[in-house]
N, C-alpha and C. Protein backbone atom coordinates (compact mmCIF):
# COMPACT_ATOMS: atom_id res chain seq x y z
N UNK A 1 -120.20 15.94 11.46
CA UNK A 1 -119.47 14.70 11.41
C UNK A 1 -118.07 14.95 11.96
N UNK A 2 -117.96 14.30 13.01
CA UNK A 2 -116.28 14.12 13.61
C UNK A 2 -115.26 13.73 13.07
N UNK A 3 -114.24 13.78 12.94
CA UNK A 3 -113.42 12.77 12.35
C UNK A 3 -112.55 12.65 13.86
N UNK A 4 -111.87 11.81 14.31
CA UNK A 4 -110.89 11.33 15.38
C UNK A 4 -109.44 11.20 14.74
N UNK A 5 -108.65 11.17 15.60
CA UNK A 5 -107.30 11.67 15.37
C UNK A 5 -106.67 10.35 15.14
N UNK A 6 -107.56 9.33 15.16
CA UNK A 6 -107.01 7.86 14.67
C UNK A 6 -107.32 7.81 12.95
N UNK A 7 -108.21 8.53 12.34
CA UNK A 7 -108.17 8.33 11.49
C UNK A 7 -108.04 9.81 10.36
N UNK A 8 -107.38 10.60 11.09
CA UNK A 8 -106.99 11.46 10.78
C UNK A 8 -105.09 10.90 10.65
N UNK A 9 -104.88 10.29 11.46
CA UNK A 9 -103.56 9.63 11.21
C UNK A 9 -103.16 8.57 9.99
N UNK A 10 -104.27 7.92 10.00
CA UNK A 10 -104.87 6.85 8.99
C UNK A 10 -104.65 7.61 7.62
N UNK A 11 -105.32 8.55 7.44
CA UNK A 11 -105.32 8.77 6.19
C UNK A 11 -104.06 9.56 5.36
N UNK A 12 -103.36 10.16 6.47
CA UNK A 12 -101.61 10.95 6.68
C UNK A 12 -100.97 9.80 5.75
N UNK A 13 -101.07 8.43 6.94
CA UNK A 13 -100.50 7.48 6.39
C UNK A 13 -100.34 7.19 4.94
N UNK A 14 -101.84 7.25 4.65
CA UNK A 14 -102.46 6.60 3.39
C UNK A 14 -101.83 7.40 2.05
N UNK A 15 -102.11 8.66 2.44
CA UNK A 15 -101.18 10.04 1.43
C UNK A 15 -99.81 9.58 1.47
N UNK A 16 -98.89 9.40 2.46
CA UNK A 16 -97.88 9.08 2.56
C UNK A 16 -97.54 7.82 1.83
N UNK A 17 -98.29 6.51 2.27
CA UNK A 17 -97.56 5.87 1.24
C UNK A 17 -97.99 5.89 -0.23
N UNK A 18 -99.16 6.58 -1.30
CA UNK A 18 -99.29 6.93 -2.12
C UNK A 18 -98.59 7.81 -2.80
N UNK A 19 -98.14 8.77 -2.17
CA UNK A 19 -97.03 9.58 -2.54
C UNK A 19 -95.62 9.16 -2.90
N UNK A 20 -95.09 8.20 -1.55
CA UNK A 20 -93.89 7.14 -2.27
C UNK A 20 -93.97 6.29 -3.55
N UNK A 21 -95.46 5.51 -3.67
CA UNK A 21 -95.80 4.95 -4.64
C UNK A 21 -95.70 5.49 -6.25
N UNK A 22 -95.96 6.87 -6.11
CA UNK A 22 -96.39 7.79 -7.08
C UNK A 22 -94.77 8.20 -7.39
N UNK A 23 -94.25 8.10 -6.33
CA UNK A 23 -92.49 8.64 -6.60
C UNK A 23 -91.72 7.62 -7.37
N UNK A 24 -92.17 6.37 -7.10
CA UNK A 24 -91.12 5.28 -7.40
C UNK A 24 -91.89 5.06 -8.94
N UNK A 25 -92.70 5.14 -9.00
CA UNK A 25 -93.70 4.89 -10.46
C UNK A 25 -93.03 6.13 -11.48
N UNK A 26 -93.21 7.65 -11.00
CA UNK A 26 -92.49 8.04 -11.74
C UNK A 26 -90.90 8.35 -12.20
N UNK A 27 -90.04 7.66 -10.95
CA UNK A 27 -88.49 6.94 -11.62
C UNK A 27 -88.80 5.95 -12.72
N UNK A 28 -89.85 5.13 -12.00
CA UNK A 28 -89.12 3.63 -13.09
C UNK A 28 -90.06 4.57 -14.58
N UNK A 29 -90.78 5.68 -14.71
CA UNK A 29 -91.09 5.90 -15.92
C UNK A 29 -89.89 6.39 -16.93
N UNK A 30 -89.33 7.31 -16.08
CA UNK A 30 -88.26 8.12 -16.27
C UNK A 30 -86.75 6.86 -17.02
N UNK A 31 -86.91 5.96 -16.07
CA UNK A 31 -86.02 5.19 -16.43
C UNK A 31 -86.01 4.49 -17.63
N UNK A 32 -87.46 3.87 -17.87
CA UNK A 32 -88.09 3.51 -18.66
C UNK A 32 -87.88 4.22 -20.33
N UNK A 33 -88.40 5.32 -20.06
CA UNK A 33 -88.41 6.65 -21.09
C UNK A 33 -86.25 6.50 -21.69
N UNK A 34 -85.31 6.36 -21.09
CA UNK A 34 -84.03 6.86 -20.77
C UNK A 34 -83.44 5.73 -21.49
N UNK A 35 -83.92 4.53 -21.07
CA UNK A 35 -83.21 3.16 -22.02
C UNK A 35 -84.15 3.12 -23.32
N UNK A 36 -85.24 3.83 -23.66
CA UNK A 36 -85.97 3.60 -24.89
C UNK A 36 -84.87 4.34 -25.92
N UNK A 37 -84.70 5.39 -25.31
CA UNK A 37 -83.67 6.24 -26.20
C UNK A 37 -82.04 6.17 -26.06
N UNK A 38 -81.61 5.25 -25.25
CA UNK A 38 -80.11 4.84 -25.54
C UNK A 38 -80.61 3.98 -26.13
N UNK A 39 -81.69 2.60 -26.13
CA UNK A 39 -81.62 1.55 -26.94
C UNK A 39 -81.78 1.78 -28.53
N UNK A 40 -82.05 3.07 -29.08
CA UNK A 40 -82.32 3.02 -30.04
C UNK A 40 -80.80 4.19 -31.07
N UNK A 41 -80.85 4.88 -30.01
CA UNK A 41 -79.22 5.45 -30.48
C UNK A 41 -78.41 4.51 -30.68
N UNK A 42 -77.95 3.33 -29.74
CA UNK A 42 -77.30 2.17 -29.93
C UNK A 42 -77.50 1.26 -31.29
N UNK A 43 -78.72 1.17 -31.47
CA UNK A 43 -79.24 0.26 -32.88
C UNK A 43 -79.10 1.04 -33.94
N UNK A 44 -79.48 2.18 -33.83
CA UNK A 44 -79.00 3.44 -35.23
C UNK A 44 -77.16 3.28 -34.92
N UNK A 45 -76.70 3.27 -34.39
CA UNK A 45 -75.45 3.53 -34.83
C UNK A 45 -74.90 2.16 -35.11
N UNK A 46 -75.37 0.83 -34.27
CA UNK A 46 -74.66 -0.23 -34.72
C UNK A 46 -75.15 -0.75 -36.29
N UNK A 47 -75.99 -0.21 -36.75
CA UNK A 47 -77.01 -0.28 -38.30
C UNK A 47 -76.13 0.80 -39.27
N UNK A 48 -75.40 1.90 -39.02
CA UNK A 48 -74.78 2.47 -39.81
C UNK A 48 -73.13 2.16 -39.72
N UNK A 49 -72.83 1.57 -38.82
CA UNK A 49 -71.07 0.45 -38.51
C UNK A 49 -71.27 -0.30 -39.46
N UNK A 50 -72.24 -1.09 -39.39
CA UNK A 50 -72.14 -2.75 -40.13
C UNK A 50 -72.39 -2.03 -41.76
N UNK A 51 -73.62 -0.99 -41.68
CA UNK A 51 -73.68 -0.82 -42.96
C UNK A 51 -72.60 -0.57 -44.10
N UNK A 52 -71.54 0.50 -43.30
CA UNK A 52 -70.33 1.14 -43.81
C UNK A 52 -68.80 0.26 -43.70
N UNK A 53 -69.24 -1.45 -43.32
CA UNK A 53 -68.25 -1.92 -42.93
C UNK A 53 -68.18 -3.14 -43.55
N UNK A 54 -66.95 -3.97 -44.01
CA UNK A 54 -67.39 -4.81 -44.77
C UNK A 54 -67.56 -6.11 -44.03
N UNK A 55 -68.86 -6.15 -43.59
CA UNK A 55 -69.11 -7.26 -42.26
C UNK A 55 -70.02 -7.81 -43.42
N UNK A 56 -70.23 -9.23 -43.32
CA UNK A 56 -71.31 -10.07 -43.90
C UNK A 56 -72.46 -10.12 -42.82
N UNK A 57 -73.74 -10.47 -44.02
CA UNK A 57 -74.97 -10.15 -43.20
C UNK A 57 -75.96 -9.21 -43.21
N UNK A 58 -76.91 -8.75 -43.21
CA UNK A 58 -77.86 -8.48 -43.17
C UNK A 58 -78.24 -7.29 -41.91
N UNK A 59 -78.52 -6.28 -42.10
CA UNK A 59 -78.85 -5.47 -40.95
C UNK A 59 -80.11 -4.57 -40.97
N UNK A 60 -81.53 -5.29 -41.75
CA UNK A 60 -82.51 -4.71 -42.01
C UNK A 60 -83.04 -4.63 -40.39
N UNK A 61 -82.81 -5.70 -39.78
CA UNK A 61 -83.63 -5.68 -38.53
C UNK A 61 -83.25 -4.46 -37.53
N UNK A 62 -82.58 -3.39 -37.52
CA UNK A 62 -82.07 -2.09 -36.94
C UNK A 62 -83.21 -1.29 -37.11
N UNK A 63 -83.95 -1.15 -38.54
CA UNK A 63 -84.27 0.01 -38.78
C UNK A 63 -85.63 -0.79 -38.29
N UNK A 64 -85.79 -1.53 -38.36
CA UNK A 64 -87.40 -2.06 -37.74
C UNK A 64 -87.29 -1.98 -36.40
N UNK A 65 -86.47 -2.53 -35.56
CA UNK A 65 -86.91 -2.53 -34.33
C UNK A 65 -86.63 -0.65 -33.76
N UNK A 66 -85.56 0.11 -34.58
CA UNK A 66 -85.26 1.30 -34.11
C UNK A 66 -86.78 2.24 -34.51
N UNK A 67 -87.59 1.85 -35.28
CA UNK A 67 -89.04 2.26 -35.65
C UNK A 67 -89.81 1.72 -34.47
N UNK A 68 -89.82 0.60 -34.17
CA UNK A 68 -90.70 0.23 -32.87
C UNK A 68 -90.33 0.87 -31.85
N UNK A 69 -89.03 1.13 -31.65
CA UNK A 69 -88.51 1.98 -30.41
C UNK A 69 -88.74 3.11 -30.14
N UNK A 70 -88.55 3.47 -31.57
CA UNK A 70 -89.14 5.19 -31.65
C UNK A 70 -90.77 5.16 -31.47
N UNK A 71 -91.12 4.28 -31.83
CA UNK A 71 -93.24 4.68 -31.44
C UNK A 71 -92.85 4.50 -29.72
N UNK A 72 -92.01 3.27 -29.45
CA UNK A 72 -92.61 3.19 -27.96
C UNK A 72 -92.47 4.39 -27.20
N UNK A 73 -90.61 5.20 -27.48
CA UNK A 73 -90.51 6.24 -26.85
C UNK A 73 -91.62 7.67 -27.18
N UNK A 74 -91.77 7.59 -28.03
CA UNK A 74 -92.80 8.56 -28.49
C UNK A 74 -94.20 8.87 -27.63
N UNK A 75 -94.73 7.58 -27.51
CA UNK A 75 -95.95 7.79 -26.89
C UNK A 75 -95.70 7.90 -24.94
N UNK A 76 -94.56 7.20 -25.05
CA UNK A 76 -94.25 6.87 -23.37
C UNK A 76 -93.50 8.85 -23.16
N UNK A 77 -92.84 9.59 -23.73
CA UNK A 77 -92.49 10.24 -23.54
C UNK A 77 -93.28 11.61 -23.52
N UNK A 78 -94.71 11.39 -24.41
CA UNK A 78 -96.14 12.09 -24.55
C UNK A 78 -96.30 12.22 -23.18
N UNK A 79 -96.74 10.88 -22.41
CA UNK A 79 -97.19 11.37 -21.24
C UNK A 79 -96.31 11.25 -20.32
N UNK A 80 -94.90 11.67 -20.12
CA UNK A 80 -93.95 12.13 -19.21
C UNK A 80 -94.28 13.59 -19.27
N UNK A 81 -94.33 13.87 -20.74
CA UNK A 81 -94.79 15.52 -21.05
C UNK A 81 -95.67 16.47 -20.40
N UNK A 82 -97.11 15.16 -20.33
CA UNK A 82 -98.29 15.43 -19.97
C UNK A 82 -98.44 15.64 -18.24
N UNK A 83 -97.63 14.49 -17.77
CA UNK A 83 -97.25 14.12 -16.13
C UNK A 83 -96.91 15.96 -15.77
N UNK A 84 -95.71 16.82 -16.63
CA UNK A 84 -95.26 17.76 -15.90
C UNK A 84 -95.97 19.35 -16.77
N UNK A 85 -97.31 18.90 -17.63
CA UNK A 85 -98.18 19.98 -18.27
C UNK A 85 -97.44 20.79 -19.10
N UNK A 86 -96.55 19.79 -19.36
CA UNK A 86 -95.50 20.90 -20.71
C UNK A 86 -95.46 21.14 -22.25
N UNK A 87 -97.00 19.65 -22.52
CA UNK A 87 -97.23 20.24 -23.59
C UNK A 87 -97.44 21.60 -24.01
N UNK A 88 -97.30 21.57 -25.79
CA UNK A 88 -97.32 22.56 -25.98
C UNK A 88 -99.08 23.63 -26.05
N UNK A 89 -99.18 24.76 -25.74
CA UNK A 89 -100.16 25.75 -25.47
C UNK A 89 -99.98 26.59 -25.58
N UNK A 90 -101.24 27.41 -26.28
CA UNK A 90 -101.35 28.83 -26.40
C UNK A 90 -101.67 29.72 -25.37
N UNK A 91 -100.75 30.51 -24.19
CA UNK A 91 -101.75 30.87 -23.08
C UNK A 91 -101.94 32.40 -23.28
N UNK A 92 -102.02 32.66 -24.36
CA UNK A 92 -102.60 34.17 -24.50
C UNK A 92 -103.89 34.39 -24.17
N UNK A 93 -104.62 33.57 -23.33
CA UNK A 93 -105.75 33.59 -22.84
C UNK A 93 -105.95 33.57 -21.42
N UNK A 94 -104.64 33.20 -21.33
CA UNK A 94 -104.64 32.92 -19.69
C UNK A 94 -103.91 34.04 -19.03
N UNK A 95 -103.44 35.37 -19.95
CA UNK A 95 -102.59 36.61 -19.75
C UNK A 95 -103.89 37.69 -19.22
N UNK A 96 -104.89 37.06 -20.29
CA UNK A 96 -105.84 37.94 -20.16
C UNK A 96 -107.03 38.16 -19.42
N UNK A 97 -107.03 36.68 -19.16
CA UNK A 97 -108.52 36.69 -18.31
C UNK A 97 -108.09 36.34 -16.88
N UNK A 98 -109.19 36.30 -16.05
CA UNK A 98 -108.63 36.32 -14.36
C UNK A 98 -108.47 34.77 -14.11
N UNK A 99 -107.54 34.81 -13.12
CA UNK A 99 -107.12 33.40 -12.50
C UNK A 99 -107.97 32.69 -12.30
N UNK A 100 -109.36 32.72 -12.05
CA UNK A 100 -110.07 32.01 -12.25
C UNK A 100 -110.66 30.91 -13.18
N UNK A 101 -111.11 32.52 -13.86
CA UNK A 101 -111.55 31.81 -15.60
C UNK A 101 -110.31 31.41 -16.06
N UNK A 102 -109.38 31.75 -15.96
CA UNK A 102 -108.08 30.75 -16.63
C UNK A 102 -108.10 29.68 -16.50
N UNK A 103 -108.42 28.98 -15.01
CA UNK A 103 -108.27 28.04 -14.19
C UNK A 103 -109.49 27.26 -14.68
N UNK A 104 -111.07 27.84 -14.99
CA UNK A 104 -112.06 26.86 -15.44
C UNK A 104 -111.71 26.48 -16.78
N UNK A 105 -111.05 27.48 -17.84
CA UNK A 105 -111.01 27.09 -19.04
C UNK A 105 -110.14 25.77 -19.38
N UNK A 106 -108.86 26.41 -18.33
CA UNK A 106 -108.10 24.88 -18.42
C UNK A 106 -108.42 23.54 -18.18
N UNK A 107 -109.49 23.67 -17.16
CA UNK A 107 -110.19 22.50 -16.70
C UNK A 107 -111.16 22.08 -17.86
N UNK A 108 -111.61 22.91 -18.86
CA UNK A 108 -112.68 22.34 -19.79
C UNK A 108 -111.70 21.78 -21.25
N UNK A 109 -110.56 22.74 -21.24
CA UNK A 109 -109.57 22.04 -22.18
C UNK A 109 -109.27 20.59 -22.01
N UNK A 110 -108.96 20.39 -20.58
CA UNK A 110 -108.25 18.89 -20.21
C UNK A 110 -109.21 17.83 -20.08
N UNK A 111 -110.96 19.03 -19.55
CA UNK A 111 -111.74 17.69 -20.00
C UNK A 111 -111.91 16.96 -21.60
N UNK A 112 -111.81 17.93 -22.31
CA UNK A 112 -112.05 17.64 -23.94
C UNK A 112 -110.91 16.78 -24.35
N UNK A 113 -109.61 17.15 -23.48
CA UNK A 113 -108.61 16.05 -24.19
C UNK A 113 -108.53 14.90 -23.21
N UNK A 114 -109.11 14.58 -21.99
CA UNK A 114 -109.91 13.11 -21.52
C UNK A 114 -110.80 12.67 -22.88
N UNK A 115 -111.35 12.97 -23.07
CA UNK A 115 -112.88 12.50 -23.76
C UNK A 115 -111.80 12.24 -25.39
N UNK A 116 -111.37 12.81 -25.77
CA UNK A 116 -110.58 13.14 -26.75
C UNK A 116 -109.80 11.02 -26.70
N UNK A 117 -108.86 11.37 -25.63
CA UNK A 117 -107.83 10.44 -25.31
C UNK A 117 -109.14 9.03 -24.90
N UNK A 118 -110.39 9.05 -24.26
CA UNK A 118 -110.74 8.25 -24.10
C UNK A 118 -111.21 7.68 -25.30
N UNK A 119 -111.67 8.31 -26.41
CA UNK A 119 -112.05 7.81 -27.91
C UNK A 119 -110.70 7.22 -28.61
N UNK A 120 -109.76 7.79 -28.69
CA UNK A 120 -108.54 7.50 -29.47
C UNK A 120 -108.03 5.74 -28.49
N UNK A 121 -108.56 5.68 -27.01
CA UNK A 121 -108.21 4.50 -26.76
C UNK A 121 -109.36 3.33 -26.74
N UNK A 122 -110.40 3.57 -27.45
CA UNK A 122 -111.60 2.88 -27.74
C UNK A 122 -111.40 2.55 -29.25
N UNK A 123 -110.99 3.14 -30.07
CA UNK A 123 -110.32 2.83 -31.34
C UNK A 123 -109.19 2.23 -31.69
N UNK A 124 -108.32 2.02 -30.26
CA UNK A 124 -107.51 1.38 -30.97
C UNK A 124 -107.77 -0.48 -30.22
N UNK A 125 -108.89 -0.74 -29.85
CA UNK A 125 -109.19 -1.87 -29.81
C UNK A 125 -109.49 -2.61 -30.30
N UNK A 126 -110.28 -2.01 -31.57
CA UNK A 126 -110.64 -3.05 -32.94
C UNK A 126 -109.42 -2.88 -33.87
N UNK A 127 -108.59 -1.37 -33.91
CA UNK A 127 -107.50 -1.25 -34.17
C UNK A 127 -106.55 -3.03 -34.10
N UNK A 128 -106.06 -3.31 -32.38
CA UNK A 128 -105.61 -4.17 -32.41
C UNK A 128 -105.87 -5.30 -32.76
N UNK A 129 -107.53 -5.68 -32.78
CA UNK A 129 -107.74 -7.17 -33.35
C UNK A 129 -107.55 -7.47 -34.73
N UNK A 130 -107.58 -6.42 -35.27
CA UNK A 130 -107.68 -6.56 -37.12
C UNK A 130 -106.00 -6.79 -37.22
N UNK A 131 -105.08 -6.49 -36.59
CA UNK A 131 -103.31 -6.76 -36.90
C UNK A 131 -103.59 -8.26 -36.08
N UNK A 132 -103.66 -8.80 -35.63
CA UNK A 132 -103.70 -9.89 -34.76
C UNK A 132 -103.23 -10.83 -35.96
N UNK A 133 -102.20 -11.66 -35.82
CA UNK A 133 -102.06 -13.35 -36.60
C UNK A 133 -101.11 -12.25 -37.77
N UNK A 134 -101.22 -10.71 -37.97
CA UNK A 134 -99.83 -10.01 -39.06
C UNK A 134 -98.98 -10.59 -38.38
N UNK A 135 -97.82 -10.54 -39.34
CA UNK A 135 -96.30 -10.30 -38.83
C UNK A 135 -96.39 -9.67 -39.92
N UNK A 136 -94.84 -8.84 -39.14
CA UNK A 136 -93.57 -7.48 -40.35
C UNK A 136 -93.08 -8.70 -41.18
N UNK A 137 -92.46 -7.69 -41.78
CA UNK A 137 -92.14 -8.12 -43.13
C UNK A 137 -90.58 -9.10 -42.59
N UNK A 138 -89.40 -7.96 -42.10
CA UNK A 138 -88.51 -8.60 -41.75
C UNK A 138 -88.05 -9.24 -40.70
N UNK A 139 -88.48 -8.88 -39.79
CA UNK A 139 -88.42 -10.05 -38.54
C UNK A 139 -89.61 -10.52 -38.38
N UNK A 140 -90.91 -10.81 -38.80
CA UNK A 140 -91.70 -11.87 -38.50
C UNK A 140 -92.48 -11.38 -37.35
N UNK A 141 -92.35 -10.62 -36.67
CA UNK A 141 -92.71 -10.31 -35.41
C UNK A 141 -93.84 -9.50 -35.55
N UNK A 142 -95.06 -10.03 -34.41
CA UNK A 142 -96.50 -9.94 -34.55
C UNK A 142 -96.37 -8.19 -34.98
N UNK A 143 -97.48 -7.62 -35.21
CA UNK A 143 -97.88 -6.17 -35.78
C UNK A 143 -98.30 -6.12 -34.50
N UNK A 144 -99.17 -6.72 -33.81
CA UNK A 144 -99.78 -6.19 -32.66
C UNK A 144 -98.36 -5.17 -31.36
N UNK A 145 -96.75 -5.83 -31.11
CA UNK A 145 -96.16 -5.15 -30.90
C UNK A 145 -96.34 -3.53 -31.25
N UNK A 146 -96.44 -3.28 -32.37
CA UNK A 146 -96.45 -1.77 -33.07
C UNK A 146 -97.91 -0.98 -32.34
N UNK A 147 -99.03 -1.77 -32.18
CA UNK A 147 -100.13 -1.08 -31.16
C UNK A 147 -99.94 -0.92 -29.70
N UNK A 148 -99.30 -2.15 -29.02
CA UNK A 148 -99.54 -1.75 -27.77
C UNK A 148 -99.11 -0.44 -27.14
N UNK A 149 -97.62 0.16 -28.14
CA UNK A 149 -97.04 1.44 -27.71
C UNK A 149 -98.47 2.47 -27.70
N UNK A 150 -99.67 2.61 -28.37
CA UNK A 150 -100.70 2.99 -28.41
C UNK A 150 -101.33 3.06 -27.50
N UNK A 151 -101.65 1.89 -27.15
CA UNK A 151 -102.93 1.63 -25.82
C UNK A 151 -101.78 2.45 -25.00
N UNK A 152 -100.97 1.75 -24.51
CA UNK A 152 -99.77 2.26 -23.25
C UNK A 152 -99.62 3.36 -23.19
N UNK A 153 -99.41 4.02 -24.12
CA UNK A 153 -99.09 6.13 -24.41
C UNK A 153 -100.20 6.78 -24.29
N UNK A 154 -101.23 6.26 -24.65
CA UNK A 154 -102.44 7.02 -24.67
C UNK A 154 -103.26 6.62 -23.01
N UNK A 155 -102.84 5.52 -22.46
CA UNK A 155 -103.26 4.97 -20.83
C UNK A 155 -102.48 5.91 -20.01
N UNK A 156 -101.22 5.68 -20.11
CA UNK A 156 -100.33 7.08 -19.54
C UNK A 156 -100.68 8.55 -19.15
N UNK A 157 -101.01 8.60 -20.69
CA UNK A 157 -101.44 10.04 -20.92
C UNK A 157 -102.75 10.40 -20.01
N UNK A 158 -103.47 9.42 -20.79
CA UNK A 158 -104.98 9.37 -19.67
C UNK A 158 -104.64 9.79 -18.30
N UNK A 159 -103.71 8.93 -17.60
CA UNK A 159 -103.78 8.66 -16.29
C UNK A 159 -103.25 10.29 -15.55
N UNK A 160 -101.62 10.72 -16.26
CA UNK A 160 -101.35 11.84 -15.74
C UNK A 160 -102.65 13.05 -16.31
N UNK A 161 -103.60 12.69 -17.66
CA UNK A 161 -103.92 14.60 -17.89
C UNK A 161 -105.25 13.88 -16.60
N UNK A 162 -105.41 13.38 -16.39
CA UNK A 162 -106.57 13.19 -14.91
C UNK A 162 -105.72 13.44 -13.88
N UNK A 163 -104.82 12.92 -13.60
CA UNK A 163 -104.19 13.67 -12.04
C UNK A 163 -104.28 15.49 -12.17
N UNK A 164 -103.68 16.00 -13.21
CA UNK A 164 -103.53 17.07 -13.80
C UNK A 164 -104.87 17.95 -13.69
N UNK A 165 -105.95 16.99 -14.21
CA UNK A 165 -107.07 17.46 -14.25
C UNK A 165 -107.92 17.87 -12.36
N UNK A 166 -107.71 16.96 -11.91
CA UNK A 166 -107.81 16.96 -10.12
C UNK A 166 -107.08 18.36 -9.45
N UNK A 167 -105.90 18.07 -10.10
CA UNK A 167 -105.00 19.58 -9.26
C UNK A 167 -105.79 20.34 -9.57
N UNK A 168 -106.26 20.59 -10.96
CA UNK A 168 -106.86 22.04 -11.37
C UNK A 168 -108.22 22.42 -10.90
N UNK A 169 -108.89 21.49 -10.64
CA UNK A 169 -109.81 21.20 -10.40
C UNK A 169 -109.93 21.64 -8.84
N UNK A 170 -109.08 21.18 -7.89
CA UNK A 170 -109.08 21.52 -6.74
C UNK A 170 -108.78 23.27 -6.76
N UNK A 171 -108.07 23.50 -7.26
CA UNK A 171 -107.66 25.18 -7.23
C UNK A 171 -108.61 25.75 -7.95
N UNK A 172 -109.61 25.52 -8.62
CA UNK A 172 -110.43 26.37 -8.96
C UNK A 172 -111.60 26.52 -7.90
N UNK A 173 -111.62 25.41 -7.35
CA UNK A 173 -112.47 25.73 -5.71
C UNK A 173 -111.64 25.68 -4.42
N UNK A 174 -110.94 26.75 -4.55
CA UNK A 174 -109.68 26.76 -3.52
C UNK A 174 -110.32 28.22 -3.02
């Protein structure tokens, strides 16, 4: 089978603009990830001003939304983790055995935590219907907010330990 230099150009292209795509996706994550955690330093500290100050009013709603903030950054920051394989691991296995078998084992690890991550996001679907029509206690505001950081962190995650999973995958038949 031939391939021609028209579509050998074609597909340059195609890498190329996937690659920009893949660049600008992981700024706005980054960015994303960066205001989760000034927005919530900001609410912890304006929640301990008012607390220590003799302002009238009420400032329960800090520690609720600074709890929602913290799940969102939590799970969104999981798979920034996952994006650059920095979770944490034991590689005293990978000291010992040859680059190879290092290289398949890792690939059978990352399949188990696909399969792993694909169950944990199949659970949280009946997960979400059963909060559906809650609200919190102090702002009123649906429960379902408090899941989506779920689906989203664990979709993330999915998405980079499969890119992750491809690299390795390619270098073990390299």
């Amino acid at each position: 089978m031939r391939v021609s230099s028209t579509q050998v150009r074609m597909m340059a292209n195609m890498r190329e603009r996937i690659g920009r795509a893949g660049e600008v996706a992981l700024k706005a994550e980054t960015a994303i990830l960066i205001s989760l955690i000034t927005a919530i330093v900001v609410i912890v500290f304006f929640g301990v001003i008012v607390r220590y100050t003799p302002v009238t009013g009420q400032t329960l709603w800090t520690t609720e939304i600074a709890r929602l903030l913290l799940l969102w950054s939590a799970f969104w920051a999981a798979g920034s983790v996952e994006r650059y394989s920095y979770h944490f691991r034991v590689d005293l296995l990978d000291n010992v055995l040859s680059n190879k078998v290092g290289l398949i084992i890792q690939v059978l690890v990352r399949l188990v935590f696909m399969v792993s991550l694909g169950i944990f996001l199949w659970w949280i679907i009946p997960h979400a219907r059963s909060v559906l029509g809650v609200h919190t206690y102090v702002l009123q505001a649906p429960q379902i907010i408090f899941v989506i950081p779920l689906f989203f962190g664990t979709l993330l995650l999915f998405i980079h330990a499969l890119t992750n999973s491809i690299r390795l995958f390619r270098k073990v038949f390299e």
